[in-house]
PDB file of N, CA and C in Angstrom:
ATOM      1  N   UNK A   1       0.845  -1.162   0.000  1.00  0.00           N
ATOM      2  CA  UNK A   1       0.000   0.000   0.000  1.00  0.00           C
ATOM      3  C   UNK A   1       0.902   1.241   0.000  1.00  0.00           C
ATOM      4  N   UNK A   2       0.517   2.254  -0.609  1.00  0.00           N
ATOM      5  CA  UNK A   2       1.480   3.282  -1.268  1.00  0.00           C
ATOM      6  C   UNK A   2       1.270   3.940   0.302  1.00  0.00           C
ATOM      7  N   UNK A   3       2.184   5.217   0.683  1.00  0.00           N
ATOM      8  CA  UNK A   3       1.883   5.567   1.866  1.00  0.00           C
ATOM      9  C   UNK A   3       1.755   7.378   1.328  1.00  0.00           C
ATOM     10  N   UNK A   4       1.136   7.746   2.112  1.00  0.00           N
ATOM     11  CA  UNK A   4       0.473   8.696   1.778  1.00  0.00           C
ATOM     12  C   UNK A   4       1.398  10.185   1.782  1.00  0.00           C
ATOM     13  N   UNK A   5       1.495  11.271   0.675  1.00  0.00           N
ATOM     14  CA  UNK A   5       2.101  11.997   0.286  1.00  0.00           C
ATOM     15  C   UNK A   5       2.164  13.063   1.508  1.00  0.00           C
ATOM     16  N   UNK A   6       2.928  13.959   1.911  1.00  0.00           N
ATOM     17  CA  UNK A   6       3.079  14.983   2.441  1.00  0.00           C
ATOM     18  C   UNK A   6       2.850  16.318   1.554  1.00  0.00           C
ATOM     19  N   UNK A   7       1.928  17.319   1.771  1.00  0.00           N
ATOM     20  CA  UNK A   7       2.002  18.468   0.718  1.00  0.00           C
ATOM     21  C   UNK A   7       3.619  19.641   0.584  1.00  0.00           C
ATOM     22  N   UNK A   8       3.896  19.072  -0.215  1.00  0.00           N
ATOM     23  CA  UNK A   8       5.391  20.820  -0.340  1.00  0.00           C
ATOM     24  C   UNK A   8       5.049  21.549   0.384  1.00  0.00           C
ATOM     25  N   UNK A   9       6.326  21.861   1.327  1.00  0.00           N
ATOM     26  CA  UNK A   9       6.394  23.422   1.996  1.00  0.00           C
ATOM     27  C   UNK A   9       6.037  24.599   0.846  1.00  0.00           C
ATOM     28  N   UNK A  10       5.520  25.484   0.976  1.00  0.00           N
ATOM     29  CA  UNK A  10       5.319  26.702   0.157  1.00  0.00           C
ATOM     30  C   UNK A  10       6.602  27.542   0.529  1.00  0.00           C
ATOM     31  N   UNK A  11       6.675  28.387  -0.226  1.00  0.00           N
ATOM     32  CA  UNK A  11       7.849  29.237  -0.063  1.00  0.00           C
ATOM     33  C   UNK A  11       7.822  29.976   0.979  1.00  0.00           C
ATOM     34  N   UNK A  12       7.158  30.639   1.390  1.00  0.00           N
ATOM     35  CA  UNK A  12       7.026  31.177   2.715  1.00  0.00           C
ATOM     36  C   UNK A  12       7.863  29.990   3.875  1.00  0.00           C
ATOM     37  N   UNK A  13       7.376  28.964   3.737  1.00  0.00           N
ATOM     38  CA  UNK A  13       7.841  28.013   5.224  1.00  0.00           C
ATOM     39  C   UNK A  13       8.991  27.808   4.604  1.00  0.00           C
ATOM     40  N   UNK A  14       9.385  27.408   3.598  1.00  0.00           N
ATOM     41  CA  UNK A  14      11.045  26.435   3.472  1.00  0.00           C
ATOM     42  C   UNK A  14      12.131  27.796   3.327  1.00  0.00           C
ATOM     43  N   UNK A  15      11.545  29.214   3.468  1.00  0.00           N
ATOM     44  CA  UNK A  15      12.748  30.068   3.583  1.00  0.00           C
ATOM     45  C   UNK A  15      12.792  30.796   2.347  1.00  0.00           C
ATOM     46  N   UNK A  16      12.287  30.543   0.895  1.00  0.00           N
ATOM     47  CA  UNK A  16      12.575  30.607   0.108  1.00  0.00           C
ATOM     48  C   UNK A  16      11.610  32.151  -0.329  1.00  0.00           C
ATOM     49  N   UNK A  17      12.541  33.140  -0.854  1.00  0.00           N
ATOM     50  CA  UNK A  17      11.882  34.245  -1.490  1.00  0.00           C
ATOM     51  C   UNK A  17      11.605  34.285  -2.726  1.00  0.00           C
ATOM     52  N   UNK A  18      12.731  33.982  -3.848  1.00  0.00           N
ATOM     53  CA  UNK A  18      12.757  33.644  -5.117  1.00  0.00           C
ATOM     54  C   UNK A  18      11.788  33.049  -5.601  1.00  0.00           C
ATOM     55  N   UNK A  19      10.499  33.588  -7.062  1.00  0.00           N
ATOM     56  CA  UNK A  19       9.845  32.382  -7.326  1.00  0.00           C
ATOM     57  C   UNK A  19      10.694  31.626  -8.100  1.00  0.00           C
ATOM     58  N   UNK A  20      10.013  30.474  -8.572  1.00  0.00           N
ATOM     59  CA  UNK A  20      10.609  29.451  -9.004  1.00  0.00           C
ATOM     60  C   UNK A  20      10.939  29.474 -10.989  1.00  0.00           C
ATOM     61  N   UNK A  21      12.026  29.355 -11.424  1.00  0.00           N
ATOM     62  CA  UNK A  21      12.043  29.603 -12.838  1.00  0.00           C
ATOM     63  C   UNK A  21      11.484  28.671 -13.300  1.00  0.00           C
ATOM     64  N   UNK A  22      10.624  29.050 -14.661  1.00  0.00           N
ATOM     65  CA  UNK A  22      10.145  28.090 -15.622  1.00  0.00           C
ATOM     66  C   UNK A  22      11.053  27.814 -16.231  1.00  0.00           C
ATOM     67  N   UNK A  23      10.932  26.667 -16.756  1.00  0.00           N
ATOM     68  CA  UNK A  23      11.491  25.971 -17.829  1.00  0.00           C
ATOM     69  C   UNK A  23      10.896  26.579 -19.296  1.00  0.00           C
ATOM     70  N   UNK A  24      11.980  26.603 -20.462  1.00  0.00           N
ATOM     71  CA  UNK A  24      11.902  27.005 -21.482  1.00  0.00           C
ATOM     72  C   UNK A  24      11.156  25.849 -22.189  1.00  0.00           C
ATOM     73  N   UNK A  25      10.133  25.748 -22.757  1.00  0.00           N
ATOM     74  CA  UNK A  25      10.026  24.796 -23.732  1.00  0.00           C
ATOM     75  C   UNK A  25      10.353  24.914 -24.801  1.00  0.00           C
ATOM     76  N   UNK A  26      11.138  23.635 -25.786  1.00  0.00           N
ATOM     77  CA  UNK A  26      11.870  23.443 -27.279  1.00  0.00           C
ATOM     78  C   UNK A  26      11.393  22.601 -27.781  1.00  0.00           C
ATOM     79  N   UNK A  27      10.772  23.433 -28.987  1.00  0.00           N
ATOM     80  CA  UNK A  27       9.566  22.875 -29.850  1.00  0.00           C
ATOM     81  C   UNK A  27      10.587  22.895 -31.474  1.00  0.00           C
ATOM     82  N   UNK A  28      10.335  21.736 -31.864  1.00  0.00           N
ATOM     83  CA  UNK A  28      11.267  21.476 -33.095  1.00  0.00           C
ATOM     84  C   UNK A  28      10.016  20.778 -33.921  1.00  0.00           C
ATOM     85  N   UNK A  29       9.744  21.689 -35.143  1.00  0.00           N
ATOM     86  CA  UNK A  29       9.113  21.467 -36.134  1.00  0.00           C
ATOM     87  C   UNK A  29       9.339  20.314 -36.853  1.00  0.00           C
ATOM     88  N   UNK A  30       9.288  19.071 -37.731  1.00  0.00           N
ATOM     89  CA  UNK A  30       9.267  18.437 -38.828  1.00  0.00           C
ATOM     90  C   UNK A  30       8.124  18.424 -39.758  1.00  0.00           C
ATOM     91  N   UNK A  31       9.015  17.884 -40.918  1.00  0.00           N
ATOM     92  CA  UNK A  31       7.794  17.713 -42.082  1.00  0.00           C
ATOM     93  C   UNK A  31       7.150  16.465 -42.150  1.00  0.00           C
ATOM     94  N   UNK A  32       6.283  16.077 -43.040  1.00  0.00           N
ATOM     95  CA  UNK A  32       5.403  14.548 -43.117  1.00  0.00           C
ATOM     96  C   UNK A  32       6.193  13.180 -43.069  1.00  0.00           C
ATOM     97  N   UNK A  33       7.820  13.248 -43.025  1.00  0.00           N
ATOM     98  CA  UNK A  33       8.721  12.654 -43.310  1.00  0.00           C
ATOM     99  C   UNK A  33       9.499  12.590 -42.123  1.00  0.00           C
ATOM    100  N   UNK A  34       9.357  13.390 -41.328  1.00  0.00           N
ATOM    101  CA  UNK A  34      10.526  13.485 -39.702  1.00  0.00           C
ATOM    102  C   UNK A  34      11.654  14.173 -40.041  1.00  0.00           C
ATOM    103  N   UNK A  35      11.668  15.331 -41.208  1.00  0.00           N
ATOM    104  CA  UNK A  35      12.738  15.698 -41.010  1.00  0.00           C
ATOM    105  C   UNK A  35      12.609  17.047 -40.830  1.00  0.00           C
ATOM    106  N   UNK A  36      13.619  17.663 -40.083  1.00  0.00           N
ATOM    107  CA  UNK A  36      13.492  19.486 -39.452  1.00  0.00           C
ATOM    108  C   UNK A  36      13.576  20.165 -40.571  1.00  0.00           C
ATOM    109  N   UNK A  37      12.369  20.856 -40.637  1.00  0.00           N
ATOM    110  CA  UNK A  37      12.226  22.475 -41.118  1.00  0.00           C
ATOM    111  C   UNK A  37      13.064  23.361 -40.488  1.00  0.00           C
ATOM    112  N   UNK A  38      14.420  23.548 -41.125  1.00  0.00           N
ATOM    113  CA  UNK A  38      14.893  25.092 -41.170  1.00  0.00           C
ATOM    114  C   UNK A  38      14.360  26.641 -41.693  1.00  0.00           C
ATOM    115  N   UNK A  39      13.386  26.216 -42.567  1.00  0.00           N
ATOM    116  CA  UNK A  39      12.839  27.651 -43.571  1.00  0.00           C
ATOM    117  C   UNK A  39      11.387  27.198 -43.468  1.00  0.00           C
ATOM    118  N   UNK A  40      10.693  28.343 -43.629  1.00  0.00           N
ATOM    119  CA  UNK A  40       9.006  27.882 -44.025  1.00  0.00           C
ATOM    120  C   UNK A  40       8.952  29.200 -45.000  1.00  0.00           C
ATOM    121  N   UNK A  41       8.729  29.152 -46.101  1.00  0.00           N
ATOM    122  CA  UNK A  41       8.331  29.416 -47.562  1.00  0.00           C
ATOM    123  C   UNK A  41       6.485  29.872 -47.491  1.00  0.00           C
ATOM    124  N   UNK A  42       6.096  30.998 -47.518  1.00  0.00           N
ATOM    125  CA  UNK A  42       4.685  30.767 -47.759  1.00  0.00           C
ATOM    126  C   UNK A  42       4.961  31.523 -49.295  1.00  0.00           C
ATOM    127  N   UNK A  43       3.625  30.803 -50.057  1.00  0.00           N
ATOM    128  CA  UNK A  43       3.594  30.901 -51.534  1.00  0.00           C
ATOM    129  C   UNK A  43       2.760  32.342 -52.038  1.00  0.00           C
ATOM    130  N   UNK A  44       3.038  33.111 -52.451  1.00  0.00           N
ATOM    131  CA  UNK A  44       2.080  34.227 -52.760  1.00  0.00           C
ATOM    132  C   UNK A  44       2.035  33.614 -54.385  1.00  0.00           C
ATOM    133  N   UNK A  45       0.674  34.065 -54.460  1.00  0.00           N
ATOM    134  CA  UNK A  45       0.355  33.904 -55.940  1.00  0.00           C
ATOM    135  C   UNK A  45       0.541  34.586 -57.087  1.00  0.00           C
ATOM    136  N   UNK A  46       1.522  36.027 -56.748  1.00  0.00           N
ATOM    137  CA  UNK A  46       1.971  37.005 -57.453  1.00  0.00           C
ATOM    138  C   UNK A  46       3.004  35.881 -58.269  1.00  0.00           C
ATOM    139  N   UNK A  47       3.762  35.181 -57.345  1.00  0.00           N
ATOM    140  CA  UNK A  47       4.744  34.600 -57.896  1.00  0.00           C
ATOM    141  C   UNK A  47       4.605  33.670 -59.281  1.00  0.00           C
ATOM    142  N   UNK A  48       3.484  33.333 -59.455  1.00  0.00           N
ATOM    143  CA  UNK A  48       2.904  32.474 -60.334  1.00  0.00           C
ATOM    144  C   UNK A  48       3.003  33.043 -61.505  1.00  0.00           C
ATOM    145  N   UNK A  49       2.938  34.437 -61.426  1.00  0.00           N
ATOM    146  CA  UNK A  49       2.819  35.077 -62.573  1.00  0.00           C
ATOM    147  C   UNK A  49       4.191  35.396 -63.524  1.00  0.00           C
ATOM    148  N   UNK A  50       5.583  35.761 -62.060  1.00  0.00           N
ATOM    149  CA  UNK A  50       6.819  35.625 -62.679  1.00  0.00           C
ATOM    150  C   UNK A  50       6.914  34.295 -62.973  1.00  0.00           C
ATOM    151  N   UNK A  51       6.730  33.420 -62.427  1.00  0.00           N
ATOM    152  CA  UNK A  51       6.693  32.189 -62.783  1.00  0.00           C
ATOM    153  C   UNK A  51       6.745  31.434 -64.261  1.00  0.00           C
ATOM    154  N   UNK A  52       5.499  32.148 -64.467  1.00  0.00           N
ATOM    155  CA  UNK A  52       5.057  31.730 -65.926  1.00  0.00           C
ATOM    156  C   UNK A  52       5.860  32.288 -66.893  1.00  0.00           C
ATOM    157  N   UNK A  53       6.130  34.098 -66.726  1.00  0.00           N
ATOM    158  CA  UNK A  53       6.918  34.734 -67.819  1.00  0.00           C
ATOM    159  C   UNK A  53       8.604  33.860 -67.464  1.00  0.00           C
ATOM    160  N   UNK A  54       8.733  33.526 -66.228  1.00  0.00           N
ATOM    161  CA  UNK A  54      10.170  33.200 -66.655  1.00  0.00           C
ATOM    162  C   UNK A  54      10.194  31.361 -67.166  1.00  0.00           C
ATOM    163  N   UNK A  55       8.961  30.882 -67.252  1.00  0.00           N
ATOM    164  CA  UNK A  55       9.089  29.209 -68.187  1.00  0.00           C
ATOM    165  C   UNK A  55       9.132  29.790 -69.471  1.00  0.00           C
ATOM    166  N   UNK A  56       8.377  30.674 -69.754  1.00  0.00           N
ATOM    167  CA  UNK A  56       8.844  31.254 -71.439  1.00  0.00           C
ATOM    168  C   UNK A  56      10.323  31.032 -71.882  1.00  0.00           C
ATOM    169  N   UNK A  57      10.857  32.267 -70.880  1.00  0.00           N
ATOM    170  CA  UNK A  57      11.880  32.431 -71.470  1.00  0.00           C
ATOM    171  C   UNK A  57      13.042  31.228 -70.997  1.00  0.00           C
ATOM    172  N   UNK A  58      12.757  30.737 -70.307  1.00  0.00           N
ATOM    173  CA  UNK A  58      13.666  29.134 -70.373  1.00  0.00           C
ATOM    174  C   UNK A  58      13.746  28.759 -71.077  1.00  0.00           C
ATOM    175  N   UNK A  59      12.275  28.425 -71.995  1.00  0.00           N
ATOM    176  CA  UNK A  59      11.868  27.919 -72.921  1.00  0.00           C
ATOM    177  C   UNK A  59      12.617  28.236 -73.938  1.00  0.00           C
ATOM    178  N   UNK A  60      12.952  29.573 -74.089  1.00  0.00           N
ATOM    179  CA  UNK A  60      13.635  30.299 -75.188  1.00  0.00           C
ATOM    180  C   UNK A  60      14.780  29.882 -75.321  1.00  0.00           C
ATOM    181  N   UNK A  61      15.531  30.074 -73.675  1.00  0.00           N
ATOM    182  CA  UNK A  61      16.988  29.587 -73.770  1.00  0.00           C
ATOM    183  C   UNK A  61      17.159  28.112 -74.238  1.00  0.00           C
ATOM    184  N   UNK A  62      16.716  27.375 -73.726  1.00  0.00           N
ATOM    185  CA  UNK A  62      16.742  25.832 -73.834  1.00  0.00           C
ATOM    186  C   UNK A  62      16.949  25.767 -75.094  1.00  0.00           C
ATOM    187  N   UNK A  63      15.862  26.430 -75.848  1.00  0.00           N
ATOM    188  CA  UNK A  63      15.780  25.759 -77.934  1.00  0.00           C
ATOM    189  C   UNK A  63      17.066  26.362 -78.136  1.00  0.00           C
ATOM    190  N   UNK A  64      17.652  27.405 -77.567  1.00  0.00           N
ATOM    191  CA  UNK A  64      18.619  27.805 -78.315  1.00  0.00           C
ATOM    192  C   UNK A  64      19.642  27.410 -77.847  1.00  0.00           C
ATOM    193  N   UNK A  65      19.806  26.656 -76.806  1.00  0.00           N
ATOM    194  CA  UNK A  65      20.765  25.698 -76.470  1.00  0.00           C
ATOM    195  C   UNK A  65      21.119  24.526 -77.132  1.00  0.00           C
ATOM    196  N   UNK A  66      19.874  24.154 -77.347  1.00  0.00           N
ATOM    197  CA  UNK A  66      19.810  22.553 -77.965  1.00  0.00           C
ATOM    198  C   UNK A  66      19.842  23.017 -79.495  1.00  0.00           C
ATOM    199  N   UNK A  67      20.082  24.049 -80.642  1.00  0.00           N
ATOM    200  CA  UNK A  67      20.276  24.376 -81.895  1.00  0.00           C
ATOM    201  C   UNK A  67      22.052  24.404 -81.402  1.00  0.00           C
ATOM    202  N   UNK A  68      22.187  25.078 -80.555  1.00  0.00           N
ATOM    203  CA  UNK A  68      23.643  24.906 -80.163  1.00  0.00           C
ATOM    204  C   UNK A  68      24.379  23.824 -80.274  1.00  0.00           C
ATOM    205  N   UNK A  69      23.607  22.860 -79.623  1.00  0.00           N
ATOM    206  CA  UNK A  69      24.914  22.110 -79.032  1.00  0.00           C
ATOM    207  C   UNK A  69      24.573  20.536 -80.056  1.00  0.00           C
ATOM    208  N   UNK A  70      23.415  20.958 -81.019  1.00  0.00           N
ATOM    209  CA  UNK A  70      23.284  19.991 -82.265  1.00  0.00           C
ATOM    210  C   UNK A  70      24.279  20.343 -83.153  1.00  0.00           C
ATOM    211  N   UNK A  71      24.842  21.828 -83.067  1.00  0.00           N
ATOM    212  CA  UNK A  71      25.583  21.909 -84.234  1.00  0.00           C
ATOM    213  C   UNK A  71      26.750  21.224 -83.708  1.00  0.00           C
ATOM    214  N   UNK A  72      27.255  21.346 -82.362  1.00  0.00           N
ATOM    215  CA  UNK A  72      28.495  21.188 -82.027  1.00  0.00           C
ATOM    216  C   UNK A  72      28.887  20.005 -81.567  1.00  0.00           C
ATOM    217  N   UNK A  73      27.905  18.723 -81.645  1.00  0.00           N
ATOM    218  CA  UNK A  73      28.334  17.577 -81.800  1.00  0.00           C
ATOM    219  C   UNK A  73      28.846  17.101 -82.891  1.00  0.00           C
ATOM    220  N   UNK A  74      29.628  16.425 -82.845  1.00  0.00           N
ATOM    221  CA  UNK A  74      30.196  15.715 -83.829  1.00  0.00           C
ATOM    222  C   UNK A  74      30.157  14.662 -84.215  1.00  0.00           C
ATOM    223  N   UNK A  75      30.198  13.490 -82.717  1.00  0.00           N
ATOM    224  CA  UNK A  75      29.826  12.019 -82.401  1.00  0.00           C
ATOM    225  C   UNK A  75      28.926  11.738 -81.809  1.00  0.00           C
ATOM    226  N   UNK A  76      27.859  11.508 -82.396  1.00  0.00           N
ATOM    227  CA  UNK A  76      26.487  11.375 -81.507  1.00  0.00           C
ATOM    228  C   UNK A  76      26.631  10.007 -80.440  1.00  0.00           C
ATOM    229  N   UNK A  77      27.638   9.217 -80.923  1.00  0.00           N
ATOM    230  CA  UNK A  77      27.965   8.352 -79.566  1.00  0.00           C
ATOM    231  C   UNK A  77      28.235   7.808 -78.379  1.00  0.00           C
ATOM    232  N   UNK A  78      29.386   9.681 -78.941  1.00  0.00           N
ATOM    233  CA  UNK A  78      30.067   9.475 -77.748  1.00  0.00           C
ATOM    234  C   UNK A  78      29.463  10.650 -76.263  1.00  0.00           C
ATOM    235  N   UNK A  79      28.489  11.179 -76.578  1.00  0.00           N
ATOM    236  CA  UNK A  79      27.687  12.399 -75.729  1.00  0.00           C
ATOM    237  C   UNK A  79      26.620  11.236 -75.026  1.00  0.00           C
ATOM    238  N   UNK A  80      26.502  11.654 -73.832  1.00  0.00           N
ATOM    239  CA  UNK A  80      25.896  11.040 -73.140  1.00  0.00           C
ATOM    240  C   UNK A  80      24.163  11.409 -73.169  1.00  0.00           C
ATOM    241  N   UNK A  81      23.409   9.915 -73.151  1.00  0.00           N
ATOM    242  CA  UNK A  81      22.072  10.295 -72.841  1.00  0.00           C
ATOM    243  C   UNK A  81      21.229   9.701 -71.559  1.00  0.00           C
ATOM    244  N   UNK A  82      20.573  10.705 -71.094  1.00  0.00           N
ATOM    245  CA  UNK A  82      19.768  10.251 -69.871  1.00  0.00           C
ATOM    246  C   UNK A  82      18.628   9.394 -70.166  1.00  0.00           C
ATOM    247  N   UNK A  83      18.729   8.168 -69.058  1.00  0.00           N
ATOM    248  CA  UNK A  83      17.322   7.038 -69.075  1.00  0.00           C
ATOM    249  C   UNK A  83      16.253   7.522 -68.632  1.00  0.00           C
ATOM    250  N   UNK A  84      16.003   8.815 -68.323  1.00  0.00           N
ATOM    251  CA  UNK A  84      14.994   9.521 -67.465  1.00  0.00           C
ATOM    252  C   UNK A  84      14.288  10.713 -68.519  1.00  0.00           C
ATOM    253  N   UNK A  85      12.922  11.287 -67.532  1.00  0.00           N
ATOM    254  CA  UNK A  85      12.929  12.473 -68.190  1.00  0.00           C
ATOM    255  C   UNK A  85      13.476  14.021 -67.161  1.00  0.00           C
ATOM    256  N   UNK A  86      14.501  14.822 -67.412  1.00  0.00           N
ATOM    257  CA  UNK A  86      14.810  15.620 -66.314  1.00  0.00           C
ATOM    258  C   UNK A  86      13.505  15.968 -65.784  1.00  0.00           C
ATOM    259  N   UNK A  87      13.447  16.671 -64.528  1.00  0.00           N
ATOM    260  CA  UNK A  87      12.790  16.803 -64.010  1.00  0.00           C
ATOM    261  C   UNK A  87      12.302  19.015 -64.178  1.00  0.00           C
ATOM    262  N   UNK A  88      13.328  19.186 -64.561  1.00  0.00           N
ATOM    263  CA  UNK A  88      13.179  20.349 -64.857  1.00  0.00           C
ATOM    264  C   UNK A  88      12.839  20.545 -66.549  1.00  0.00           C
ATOM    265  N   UNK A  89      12.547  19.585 -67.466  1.00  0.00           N
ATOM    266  CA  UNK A  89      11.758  20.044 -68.654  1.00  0.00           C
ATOM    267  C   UNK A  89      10.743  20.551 -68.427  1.00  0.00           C
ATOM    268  N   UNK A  90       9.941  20.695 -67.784  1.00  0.00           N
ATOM    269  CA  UNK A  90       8.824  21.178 -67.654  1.00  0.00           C
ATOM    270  C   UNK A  90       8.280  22.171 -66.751  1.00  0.00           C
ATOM    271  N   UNK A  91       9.354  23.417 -66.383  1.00  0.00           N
ATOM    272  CA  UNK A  91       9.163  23.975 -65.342  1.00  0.00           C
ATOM    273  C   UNK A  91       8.090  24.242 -64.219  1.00  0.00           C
ATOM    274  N   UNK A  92       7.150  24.488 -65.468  1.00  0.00           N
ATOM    275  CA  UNK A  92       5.674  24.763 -64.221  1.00  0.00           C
ATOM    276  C   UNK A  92       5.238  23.872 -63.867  1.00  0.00           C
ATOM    277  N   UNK A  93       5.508  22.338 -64.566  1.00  0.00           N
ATOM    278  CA  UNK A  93       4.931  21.071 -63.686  1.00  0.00           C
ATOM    279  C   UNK A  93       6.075  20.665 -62.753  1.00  0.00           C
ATOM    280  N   UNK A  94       7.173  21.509 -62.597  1.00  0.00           N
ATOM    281  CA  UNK A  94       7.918  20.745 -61.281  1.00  0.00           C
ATOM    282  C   UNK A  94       7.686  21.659 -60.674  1.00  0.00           C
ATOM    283  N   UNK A  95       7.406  23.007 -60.914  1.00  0.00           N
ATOM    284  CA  UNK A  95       6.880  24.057 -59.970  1.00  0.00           C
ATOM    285  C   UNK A  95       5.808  23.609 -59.041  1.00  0.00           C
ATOM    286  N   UNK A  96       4.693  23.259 -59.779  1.00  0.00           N
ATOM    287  CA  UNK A  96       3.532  23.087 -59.640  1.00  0.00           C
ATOM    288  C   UNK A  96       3.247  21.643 -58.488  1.00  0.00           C
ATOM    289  N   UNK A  97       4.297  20.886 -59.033  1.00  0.00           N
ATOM    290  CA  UNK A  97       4.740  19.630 -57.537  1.00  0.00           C
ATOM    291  C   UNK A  97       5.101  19.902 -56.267  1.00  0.00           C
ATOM    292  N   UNK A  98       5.990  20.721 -56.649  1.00  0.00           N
ATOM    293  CA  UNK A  98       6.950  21.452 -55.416  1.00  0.00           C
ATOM    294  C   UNK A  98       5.547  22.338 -54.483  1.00  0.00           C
ATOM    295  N   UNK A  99       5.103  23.039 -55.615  1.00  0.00           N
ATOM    296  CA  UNK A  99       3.799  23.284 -54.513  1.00  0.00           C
ATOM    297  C   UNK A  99       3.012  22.561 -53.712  1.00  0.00           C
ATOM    298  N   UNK A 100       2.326  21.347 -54.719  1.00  0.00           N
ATOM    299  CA  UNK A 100       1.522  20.408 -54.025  1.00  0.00           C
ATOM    300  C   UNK A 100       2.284  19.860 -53.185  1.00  0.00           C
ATOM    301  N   UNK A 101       3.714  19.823 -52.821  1.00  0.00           N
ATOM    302  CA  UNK A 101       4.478  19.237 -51.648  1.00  0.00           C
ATOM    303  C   UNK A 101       4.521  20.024 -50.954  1.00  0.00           C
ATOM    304  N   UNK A 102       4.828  21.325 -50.912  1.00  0.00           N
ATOM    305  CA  UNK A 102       4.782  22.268 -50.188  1.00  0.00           C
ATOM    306  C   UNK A 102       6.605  22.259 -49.873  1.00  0.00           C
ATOM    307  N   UNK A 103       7.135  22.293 -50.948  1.00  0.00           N
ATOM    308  CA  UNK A 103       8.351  22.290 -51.098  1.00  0.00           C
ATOM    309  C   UNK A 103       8.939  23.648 -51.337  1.00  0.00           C
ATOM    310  N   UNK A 104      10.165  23.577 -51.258  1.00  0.00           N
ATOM    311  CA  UNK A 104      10.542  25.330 -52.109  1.00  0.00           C
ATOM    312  C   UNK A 104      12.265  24.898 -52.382  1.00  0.00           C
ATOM    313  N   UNK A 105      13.069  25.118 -53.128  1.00  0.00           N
ATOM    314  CA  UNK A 105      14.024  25.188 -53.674  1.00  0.00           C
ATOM    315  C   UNK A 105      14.665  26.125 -53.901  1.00  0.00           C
ATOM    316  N   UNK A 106      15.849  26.343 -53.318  1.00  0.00           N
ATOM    317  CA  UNK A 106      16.470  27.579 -52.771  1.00  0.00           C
ATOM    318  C   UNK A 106      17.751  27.661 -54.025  1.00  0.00           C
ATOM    319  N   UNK A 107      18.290  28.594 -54.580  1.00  0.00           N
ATOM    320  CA  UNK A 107      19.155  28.395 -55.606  1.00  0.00           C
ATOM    321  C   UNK A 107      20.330  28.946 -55.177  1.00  0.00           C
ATOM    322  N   UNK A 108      21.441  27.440 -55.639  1.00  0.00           N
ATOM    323  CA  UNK A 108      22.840  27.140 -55.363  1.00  0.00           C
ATOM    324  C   UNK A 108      23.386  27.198 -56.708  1.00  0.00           C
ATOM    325  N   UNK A 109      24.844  27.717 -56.137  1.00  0.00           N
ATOM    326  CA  UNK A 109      25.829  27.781 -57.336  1.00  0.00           C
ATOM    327  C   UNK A 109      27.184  26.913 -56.474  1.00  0.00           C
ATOM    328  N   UNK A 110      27.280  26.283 -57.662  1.00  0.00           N
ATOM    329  CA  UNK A 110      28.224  25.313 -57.498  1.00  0.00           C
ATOM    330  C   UNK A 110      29.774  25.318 -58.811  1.00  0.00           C
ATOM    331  N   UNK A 111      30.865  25.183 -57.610  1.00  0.00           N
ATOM    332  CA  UNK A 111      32.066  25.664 -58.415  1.00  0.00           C
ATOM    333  C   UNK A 111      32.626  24.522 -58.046  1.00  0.00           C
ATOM    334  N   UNK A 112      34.075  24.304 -58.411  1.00  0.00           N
ATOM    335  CA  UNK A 112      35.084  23.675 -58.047  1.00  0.00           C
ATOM    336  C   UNK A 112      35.594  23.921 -56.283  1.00  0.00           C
ATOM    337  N   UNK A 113      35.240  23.127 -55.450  1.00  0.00           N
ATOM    338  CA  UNK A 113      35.467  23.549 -53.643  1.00  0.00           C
ATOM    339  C   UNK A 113      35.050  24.388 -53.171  1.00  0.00           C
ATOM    340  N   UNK A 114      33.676  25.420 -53.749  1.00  0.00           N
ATOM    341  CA  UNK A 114      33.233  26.324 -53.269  1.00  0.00           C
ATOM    342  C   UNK A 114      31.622  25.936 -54.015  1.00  0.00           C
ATOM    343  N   UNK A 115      30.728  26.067 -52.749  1.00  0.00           N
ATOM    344  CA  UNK A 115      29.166  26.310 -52.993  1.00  0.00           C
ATOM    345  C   UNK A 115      28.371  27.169 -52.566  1.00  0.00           C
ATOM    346  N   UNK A 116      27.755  28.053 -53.041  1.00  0.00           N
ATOM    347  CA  UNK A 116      27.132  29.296 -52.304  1.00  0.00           C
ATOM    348  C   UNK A 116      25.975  29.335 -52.647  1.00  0.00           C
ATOM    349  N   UNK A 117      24.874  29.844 -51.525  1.00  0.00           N
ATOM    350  CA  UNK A 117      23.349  30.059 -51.664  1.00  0.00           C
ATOM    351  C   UNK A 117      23.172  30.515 -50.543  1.00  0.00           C
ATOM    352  N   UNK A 118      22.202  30.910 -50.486  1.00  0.00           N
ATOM    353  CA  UNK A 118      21.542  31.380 -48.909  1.00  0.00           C
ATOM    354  C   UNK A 118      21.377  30.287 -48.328  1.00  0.00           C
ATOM    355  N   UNK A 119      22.130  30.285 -47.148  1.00  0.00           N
ATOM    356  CA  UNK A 119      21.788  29.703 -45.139  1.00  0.00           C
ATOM    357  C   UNK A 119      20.279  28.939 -45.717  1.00  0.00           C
ATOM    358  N   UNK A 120      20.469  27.762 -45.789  1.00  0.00           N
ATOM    359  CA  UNK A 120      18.943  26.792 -45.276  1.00  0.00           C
ATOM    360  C   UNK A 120      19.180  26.340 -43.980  1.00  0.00           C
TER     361      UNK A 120
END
């Protein structure tokens, strides 16, 4: 049989003037997956609109990449081809994923021993 509790001195009886500090609580966000959110991204729909004018002009660059770099093959053998479809042909439908995930993609530049982008 458990034996029966005594109530805490209150501060007044045990001497004590100081109240007592709270504890901080540490609340750590994750996503649907368990992994920590560093950034939260909310989507304005303005963006949709640069969005769109800048798949154009991807669009633009790309053809004139690929007139490029048809002329400047030589060995169609020896250039490598992907078993996939990139994932960035289609900008506004990987846009448009990244939304329905509620994703966001932060843009890195990548060199030889040096990578730079904004702090995620």
């Amino acid at each position: 049989m458990p034996l029966p509790r005594e109530p805490l001195p209150s501060a007044e009886e045990s001497g004590r003037t100081e109240p007592r500090r709270k504890r901080r609580k540490q609340v750590a966000f994750a996503d649907s997956r368990g992994l920590a959110l560093t950034t939260v991204h909310v989507f304005d729909e303005s963006e949709d609109d640069l969005l769109a004018e800048l798949q154009f002009q991807l669009t633009e660059i790309e053809d004139a990449a690929a007139k490029q770099s048809l002329q400047e093959v030589k060995e169609p053998a020896s250039s490598l081809v992907l078993g996939f479809t990139p994932p960035a042909v289609n900008y506004l439908d990987l846009r448009n994923r990244l939304k329905a995930q509620q994703c966001f993609l932060l843009p890195q530049r990548h060199q030889p021993q040096v990578c730079s982008g904004p702090p995620g």
